[in-house]
N, C-alpha and C. Protein backbone atom coordinates (compact mmCIF):
# COMPACT_ATOMS: atom_id res chain seq x y z
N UNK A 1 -175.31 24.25 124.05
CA UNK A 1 -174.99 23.05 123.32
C UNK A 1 -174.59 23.40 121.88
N UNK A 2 -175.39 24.67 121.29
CA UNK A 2 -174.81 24.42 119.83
C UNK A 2 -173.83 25.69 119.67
N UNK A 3 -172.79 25.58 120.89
CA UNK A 3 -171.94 27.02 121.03
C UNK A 3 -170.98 25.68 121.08
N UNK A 4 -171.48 24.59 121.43
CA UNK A 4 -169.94 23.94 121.62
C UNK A 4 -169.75 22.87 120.52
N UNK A 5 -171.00 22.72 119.29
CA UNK A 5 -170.90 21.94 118.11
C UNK A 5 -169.98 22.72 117.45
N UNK A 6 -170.74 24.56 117.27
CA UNK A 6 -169.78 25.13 116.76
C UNK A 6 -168.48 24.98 116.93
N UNK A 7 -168.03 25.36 118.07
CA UNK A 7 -166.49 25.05 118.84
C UNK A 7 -165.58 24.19 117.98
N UNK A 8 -166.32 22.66 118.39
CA UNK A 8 -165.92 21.69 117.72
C UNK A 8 -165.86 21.28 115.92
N UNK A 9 -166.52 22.31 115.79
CA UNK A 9 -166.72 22.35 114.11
C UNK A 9 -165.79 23.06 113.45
N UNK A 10 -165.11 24.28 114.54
CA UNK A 10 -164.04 25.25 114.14
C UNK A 10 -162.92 24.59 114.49
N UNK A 11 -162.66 23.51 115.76
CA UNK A 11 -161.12 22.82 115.75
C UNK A 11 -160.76 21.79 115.17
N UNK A 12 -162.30 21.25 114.60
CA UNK A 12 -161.56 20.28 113.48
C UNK A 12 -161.10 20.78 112.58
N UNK A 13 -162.17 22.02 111.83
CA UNK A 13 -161.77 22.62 110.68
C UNK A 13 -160.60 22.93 110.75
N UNK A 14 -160.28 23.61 111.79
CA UNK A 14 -158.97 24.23 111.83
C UNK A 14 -157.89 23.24 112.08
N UNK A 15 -157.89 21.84 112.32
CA UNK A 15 -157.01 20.67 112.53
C UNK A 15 -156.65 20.74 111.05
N UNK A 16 -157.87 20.05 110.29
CA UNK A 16 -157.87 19.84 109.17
C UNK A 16 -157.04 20.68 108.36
N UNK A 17 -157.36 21.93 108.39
CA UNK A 17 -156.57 23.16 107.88
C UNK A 17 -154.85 23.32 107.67
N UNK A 18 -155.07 22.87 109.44
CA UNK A 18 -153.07 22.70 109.62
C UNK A 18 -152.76 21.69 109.06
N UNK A 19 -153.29 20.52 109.13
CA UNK A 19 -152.69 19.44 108.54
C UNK A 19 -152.78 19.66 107.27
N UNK A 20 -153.32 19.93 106.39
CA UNK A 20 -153.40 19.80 105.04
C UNK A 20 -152.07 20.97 104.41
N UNK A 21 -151.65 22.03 105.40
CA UNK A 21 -150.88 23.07 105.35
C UNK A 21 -149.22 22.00 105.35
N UNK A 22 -149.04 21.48 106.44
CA UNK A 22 -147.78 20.88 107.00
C UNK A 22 -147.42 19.99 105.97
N UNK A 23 -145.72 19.64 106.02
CA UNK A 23 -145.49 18.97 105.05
C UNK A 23 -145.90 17.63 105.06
N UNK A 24 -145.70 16.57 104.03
CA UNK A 24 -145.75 15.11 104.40
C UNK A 24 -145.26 14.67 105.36
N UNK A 25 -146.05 14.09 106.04
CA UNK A 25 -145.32 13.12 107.67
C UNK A 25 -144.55 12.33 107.11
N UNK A 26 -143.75 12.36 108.22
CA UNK A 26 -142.62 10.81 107.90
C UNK A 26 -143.45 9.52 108.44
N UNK A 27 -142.87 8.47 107.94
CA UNK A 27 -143.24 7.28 108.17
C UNK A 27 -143.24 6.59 109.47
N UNK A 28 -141.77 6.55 109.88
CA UNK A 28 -140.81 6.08 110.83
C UNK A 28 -140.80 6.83 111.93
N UNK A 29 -140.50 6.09 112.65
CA UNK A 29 -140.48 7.00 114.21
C UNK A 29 -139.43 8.13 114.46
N UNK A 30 -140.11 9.64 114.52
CA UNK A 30 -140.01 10.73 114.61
C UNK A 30 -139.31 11.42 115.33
N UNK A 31 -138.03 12.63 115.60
CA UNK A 31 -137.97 13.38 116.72
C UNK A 31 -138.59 14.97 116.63
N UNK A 32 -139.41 14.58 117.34
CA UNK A 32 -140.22 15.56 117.62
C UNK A 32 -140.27 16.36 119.36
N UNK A 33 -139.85 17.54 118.67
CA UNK A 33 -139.22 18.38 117.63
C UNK A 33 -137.46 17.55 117.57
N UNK A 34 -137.47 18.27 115.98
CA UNK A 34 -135.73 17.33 115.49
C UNK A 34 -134.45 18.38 116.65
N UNK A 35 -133.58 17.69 116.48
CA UNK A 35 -132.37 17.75 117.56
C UNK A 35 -131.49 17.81 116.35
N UNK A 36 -130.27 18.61 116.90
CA UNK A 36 -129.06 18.10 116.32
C UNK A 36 -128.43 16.77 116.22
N UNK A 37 -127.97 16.14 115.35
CA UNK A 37 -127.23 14.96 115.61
C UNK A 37 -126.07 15.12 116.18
N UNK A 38 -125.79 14.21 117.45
CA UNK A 38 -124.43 14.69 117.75
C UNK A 38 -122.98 14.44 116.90
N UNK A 39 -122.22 15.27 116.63
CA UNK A 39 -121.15 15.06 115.50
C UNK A 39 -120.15 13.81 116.33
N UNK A 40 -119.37 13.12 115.54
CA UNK A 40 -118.13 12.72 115.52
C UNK A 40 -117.36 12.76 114.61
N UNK A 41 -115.80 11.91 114.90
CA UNK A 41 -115.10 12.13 113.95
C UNK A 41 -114.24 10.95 114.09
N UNK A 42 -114.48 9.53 113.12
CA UNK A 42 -113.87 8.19 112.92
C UNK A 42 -112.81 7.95 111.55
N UNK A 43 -112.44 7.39 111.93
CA UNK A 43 -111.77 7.07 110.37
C UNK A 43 -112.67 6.19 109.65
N UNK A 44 -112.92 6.63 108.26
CA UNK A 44 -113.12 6.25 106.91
C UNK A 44 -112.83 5.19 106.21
N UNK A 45 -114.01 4.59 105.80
CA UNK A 45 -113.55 3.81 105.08
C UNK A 45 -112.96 3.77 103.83
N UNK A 46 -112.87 5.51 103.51
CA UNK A 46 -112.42 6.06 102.52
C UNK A 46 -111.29 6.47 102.43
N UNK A 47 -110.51 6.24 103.90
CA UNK A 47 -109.10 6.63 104.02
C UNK A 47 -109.27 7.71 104.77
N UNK A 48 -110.34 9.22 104.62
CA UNK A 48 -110.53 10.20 105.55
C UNK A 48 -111.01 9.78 106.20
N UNK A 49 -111.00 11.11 107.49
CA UNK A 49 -112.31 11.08 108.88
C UNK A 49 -113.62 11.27 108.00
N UNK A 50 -113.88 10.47 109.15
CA UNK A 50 -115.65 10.84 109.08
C UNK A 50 -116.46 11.44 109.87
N UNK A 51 -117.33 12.99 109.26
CA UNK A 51 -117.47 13.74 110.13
C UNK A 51 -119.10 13.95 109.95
N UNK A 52 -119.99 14.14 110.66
CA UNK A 52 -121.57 14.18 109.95
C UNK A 52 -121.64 16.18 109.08
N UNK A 53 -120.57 16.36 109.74
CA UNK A 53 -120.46 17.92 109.63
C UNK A 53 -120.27 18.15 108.34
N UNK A 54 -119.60 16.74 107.40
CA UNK A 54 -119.25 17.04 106.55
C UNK A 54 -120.33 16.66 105.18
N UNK A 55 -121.48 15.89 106.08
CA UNK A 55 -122.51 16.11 104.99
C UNK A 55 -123.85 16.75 105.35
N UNK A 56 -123.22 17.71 105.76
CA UNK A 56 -124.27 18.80 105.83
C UNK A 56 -124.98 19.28 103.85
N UNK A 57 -126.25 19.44 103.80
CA UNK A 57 -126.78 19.62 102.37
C UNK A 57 -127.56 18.00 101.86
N UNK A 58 -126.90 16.89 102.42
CA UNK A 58 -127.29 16.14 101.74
C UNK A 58 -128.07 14.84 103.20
N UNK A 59 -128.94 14.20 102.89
CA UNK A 59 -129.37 13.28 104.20
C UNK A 59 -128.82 12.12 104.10
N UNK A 60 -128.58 11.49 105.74
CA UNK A 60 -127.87 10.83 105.78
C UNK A 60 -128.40 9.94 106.65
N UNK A 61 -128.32 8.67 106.47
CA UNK A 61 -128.76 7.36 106.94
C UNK A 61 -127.66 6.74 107.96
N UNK A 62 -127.94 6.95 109.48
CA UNK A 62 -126.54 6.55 110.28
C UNK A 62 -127.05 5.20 110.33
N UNK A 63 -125.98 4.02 110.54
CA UNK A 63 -126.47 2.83 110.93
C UNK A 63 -125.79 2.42 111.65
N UNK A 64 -125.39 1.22 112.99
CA UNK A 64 -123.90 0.48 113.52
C UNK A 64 -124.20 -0.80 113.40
N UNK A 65 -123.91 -1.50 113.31
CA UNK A 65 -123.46 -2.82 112.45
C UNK A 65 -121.78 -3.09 112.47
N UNK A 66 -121.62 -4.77 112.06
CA UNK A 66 -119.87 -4.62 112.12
C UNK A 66 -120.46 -6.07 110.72
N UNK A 67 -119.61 -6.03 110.49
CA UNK A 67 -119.11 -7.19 108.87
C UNK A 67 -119.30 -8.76 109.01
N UNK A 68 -119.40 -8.91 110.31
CA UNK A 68 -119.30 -10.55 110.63
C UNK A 68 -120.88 -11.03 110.91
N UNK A 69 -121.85 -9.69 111.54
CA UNK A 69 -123.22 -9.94 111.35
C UNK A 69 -123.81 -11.28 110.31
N UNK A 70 -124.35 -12.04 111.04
CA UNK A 70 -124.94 -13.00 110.05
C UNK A 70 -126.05 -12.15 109.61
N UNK A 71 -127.06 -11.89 109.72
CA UNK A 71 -128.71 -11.37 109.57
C UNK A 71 -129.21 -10.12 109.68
N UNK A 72 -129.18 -9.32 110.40
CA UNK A 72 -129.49 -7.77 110.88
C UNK A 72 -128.89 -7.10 109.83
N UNK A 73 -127.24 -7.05 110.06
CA UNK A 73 -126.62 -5.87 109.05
C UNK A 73 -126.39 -6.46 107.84
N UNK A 74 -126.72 -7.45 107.08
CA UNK A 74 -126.77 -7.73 105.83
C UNK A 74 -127.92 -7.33 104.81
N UNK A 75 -128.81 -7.46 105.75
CA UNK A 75 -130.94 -7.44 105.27
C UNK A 75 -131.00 -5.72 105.42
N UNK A 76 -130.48 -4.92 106.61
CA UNK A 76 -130.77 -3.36 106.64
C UNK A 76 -129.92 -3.03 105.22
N UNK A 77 -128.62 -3.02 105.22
CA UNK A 77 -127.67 -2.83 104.45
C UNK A 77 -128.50 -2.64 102.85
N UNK A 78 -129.13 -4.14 102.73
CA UNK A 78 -129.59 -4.56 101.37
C UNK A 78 -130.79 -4.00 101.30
N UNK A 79 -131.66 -3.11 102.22
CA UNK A 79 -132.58 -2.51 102.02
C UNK A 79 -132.27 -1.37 101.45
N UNK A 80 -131.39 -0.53 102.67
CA UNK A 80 -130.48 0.70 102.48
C UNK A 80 -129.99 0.85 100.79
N UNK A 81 -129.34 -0.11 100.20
CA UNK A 81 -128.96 -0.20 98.57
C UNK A 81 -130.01 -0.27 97.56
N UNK A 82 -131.17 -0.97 98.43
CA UNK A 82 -132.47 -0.93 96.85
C UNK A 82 -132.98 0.40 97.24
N UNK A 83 -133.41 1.23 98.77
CA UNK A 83 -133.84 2.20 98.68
C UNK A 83 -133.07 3.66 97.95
N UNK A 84 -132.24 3.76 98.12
CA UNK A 84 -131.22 4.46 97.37
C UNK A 84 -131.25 4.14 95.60
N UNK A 85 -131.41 3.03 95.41
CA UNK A 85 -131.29 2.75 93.79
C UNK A 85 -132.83 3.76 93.35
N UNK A 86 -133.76 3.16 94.08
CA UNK A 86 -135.15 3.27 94.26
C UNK A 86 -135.17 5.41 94.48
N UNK A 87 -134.16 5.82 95.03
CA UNK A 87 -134.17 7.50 94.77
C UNK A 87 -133.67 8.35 93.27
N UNK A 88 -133.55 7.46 92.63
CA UNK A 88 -132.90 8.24 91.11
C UNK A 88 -131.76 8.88 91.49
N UNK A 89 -132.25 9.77 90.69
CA UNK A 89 -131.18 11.17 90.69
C UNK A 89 -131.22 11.68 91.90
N UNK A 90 -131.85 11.45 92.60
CA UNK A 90 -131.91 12.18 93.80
C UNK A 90 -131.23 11.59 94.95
N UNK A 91 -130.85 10.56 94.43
CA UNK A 91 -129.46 9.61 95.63
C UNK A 91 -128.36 10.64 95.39
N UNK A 92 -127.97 10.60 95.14
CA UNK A 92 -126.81 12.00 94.91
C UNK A 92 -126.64 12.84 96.66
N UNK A 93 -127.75 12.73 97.10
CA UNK A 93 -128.02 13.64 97.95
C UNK A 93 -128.36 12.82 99.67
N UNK A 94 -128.34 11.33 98.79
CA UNK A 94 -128.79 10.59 100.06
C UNK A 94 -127.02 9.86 100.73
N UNK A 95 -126.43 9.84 101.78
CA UNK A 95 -125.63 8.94 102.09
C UNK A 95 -125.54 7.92 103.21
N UNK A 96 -124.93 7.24 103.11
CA UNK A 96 -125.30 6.17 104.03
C UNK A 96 -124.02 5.65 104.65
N UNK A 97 -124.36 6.60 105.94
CA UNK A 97 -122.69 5.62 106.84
C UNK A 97 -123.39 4.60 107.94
N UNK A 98 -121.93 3.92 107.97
CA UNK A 98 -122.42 2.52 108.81
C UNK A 98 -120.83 2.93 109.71
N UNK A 99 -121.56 2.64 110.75
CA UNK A 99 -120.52 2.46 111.77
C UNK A 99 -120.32 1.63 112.49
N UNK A 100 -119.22 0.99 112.96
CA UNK A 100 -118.91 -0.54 112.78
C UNK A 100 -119.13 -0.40 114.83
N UNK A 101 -119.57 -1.73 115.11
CA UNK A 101 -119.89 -2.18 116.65
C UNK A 101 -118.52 -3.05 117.25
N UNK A 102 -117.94 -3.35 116.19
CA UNK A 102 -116.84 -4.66 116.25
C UNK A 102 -115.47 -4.07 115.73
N UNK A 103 -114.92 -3.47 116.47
CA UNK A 103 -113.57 -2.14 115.99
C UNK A 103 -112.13 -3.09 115.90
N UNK A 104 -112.67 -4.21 116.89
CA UNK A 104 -111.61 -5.57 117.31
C UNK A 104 -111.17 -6.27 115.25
N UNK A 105 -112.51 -6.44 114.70
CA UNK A 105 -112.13 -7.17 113.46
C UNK A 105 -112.41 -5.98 111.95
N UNK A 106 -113.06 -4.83 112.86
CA UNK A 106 -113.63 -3.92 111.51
C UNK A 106 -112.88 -3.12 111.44
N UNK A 107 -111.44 -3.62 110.11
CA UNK A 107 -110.64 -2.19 109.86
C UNK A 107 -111.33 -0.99 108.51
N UNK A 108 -110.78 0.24 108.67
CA UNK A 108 -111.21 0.61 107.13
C UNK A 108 -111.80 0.11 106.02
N UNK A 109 -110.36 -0.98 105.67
CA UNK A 109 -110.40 -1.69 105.05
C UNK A 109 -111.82 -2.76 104.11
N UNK A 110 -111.08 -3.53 105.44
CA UNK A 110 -112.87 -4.86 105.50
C UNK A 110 -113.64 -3.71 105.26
N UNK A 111 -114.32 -2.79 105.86
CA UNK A 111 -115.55 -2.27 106.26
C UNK A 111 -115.61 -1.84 104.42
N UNK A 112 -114.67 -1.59 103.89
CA UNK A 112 -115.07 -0.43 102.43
C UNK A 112 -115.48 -1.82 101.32
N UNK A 113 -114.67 -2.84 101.95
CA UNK A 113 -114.53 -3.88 100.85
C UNK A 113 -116.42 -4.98 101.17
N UNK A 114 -116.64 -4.43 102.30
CA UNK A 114 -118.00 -5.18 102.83
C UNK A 114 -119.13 -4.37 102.24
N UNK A 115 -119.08 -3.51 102.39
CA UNK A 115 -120.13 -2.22 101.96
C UNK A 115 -120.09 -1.98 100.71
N UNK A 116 -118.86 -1.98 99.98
CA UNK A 116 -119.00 -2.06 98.17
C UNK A 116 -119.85 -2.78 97.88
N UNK A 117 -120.29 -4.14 98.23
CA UNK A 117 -120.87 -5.59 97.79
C UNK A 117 -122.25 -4.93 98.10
N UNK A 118 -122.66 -3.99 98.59
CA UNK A 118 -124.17 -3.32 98.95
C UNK A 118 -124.43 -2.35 97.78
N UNK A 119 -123.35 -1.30 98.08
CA UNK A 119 -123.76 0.13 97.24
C UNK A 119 -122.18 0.56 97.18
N UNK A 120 -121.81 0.50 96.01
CA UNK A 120 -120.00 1.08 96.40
C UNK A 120 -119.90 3.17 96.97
N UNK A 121 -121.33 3.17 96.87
CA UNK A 121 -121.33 5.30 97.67
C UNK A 121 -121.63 4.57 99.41
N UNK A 122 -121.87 3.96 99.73
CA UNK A 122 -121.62 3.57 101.23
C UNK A 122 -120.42 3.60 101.99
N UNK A 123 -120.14 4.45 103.22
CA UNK A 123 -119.31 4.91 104.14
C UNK A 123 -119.05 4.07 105.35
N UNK A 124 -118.31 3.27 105.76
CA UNK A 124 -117.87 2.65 107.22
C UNK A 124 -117.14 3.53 107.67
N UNK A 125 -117.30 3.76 109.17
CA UNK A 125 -116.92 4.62 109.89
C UNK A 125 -116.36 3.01 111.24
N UNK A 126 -115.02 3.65 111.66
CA UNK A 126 -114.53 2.98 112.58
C UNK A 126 -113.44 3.39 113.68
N UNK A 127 -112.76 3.22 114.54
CA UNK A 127 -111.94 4.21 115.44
C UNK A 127 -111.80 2.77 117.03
N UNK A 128 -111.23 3.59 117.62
CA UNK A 128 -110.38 3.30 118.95
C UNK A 128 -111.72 2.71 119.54
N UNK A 129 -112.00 1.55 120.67
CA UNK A 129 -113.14 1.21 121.17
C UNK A 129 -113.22 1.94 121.71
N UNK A 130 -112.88 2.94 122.58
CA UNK A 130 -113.05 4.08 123.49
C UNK A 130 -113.92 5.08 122.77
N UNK A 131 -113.39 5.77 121.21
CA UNK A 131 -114.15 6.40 120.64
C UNK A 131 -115.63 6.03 120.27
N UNK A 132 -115.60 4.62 119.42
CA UNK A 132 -116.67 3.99 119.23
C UNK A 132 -117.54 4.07 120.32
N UNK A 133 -117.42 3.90 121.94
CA UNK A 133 -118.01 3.62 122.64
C UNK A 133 -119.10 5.30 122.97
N UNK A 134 -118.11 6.18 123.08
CA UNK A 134 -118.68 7.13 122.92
C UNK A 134 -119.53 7.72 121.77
N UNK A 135 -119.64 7.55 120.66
CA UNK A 135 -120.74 7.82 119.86
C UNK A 135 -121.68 6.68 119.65
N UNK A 136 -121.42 4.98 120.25
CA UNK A 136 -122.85 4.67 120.84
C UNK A 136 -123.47 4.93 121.71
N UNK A 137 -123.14 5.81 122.79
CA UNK A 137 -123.64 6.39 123.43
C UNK A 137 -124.43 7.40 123.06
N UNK A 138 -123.70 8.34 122.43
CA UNK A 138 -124.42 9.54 122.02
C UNK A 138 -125.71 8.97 121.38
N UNK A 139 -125.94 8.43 120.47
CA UNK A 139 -127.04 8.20 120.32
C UNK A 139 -127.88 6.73 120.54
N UNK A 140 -127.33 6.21 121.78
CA UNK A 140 -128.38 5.12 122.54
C UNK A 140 -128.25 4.03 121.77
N UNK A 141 -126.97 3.48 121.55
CA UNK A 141 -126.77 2.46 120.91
C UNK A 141 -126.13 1.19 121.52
N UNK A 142 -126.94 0.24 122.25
CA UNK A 142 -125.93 -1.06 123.39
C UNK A 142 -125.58 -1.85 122.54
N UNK A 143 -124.61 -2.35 122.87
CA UNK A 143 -123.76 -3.51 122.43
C UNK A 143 -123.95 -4.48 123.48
N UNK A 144 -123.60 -6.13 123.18
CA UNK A 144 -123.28 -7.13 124.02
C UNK A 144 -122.54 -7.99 123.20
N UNK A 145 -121.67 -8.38 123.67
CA UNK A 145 -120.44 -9.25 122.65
C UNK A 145 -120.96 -10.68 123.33
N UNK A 146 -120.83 -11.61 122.74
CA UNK A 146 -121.45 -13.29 123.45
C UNK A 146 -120.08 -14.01 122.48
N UNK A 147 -119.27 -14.33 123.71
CA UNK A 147 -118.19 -15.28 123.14
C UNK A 147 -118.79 -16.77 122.71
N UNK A 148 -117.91 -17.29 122.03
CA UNK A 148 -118.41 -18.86 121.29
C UNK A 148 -119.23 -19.45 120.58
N UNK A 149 -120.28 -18.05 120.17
CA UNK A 149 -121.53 -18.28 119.31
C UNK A 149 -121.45 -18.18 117.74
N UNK A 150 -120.12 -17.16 117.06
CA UNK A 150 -120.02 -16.63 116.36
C UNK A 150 -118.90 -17.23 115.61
N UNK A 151 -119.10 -17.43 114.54
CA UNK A 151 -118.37 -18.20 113.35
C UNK A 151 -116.58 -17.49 112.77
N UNK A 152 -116.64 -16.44 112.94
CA UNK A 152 -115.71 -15.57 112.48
C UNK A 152 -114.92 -15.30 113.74
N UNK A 153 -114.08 -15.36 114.52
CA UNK A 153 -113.21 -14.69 115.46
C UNK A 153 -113.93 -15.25 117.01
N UNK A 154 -114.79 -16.17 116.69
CA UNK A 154 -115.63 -17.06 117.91
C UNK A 154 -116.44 -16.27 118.91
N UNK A 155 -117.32 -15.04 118.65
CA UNK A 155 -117.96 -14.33 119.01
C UNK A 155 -118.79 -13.62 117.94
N UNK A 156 -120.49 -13.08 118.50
CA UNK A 156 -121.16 -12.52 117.98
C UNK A 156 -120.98 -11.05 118.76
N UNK A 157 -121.56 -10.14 117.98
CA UNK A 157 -122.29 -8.59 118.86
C UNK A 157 -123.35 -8.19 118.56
N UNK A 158 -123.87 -8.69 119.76
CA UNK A 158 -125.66 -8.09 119.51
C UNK A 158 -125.62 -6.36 119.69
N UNK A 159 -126.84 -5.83 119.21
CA UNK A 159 -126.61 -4.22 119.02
C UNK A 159 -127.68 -3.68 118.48
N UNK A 160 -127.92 -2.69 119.23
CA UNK A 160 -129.35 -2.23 118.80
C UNK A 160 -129.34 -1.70 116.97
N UNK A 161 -130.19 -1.88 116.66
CA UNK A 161 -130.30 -2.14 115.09
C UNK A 161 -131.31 -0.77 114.02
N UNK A 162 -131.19 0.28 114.72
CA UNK A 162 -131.89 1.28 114.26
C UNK A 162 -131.27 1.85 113.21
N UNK A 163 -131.98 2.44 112.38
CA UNK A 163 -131.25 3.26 111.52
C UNK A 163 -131.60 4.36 111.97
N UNK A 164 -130.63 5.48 111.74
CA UNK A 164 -131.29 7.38 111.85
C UNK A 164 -131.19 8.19 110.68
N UNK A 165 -132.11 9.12 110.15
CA UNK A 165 -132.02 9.72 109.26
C UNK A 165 -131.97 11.23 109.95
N UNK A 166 -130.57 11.90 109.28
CA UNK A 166 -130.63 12.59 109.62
C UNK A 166 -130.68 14.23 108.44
N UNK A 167 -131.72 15.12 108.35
CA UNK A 167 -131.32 16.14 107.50
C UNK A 167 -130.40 16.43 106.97
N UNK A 168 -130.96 17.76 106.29
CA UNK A 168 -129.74 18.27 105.40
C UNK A 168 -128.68 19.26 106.27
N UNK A 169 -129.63 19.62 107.59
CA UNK A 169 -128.78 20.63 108.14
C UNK A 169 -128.62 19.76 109.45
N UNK A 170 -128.34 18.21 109.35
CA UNK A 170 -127.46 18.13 110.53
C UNK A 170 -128.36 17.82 111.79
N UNK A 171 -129.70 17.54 111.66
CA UNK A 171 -130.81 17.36 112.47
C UNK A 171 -131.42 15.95 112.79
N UNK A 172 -131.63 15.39 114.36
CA UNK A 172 -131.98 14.01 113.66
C UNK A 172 -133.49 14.12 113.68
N UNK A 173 -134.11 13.70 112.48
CA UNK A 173 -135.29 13.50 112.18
C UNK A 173 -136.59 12.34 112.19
N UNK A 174 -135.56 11.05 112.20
CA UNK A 174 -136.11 10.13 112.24
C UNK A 174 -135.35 8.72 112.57
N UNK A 175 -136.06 7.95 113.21
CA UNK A 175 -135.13 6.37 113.85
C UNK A 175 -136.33 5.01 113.22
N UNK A 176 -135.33 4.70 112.31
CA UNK A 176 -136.22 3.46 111.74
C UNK A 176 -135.46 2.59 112.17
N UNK A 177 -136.34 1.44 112.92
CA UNK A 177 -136.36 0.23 113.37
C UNK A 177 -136.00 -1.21 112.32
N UNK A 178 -135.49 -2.23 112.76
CA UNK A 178 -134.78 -3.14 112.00
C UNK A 178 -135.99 -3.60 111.08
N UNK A 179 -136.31 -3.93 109.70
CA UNK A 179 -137.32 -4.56 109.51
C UNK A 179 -138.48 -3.51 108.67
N UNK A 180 -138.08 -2.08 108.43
CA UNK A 180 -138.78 -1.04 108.28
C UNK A 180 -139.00 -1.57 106.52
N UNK A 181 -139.75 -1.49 105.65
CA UNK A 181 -140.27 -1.32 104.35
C UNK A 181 -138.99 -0.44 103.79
N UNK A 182 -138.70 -1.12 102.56
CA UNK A 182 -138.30 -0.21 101.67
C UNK A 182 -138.63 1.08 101.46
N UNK A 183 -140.17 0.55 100.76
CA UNK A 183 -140.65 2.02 100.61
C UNK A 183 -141.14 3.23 101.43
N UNK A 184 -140.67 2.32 102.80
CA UNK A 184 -140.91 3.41 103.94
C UNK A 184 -139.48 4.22 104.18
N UNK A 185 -138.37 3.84 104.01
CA UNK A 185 -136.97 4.42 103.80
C UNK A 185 -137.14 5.03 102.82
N UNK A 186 -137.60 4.80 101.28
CA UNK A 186 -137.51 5.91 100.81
C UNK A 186 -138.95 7.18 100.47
N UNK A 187 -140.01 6.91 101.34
CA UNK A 187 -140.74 7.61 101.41
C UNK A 187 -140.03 9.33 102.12
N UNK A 188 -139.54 8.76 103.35
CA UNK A 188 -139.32 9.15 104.37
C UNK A 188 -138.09 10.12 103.90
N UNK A 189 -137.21 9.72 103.32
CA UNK A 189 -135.65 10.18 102.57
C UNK A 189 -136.39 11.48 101.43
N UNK A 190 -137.06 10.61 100.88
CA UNK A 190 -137.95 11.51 99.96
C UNK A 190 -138.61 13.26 100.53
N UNK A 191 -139.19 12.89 101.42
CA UNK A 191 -139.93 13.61 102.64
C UNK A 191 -138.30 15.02 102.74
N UNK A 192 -137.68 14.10 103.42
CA UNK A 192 -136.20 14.96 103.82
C UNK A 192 -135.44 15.60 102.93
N UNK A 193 -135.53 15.23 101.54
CA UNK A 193 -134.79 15.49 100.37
C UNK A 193 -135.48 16.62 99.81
N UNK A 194 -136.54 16.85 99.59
CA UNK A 194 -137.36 17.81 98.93
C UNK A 194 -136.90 19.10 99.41
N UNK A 195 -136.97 19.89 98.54
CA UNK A 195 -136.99 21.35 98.62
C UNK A 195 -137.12 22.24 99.90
């Protein structure tokens, strides 16, 4: 009996040990262990492609959303802009693309002129529905279009509403859910940004 207090006295210690060793946990729901993000390549709301390849060094907040959203992509969006204000100097390093669900009404354009009104360093990413369709796939993203509900072009698109954060080297690290805390976006960014 006191071979197995010991036992138990050495794997907490030693829990304790690792944990206190490991970096800060993230907040948000985790990939464990992190994955590559899968790359694409859309047109810009900047006029270039948009490639994740190309922000390798700095973390990046994927989101899909389209411009006509009443509620979901206005409230993430406006989180996404105070958490970023909320990083200092260290936004520099944070970016934030949104990739549009609605390719039918979301040109370049709209998308750069929608996303300025948030954070004018915010990226819309948009392309062929064929393309689009394939990088909601890649990372588990459904759509459902519901004709006659929707104020703008007489349809809504419902769509799963996650955000992903992904490292500096291109890894996905984390999937925050619609509704997540500010300061849990930038805990978490924080977490990823460090040294």
């Amino acid at each position: 009996m006191r071979a197995a207090r010991v036992c138990l006295a050495a794997l907490v210690l030693g829990g304790v040990t690792t944990m206190a060793a490991t970096p800060t946990a993230l907040r948000t729901g985790t990939f464990d262990p992190p994955r590559q993000a899968p790359e694409f390549s859309l047109a810009g709301s900047n006029g270039a492609p948009v490639r994740l390849s190309s922000y390798r060094g700095k973390v990046v907040a994927l989101g899909f959303g389209y411009t006509s959203c009443p509620d979901v992509c206005p409230t993430t969006l406006a989180d996404l802009a105070k958490a970023r204000r909320k990083l200092g100097d260290a936004a520099k390093d944070f970016q934030v693309v949104y990739v549009t669900v609605d390719p039918e009404r979301d040109d370049a354009a709209l998308l750069r002129a929608y996303l300025a009104a948030f954070d004018p360093t915010f990226l819309g990413a948009t392309g062929a529905p064929a393309e689009l369709a394939q990088v909601r796939k890649a990372y588990g993203i459904q759509t459902n279009r519901t004709e006659g509900r929707g104020k703008a072009g007489g349809y809504l698109v419902h769509h799963s509403s996650y955000v992903y954060l992904i490292d500096r080297s291109g890894r996905l690290r984390a999937m925050m859910p619609f509704g997540v805390s500010v300061d849990d976006i930038v805990h978490d960014a924080k977490v990823l940004l460090a040294p």
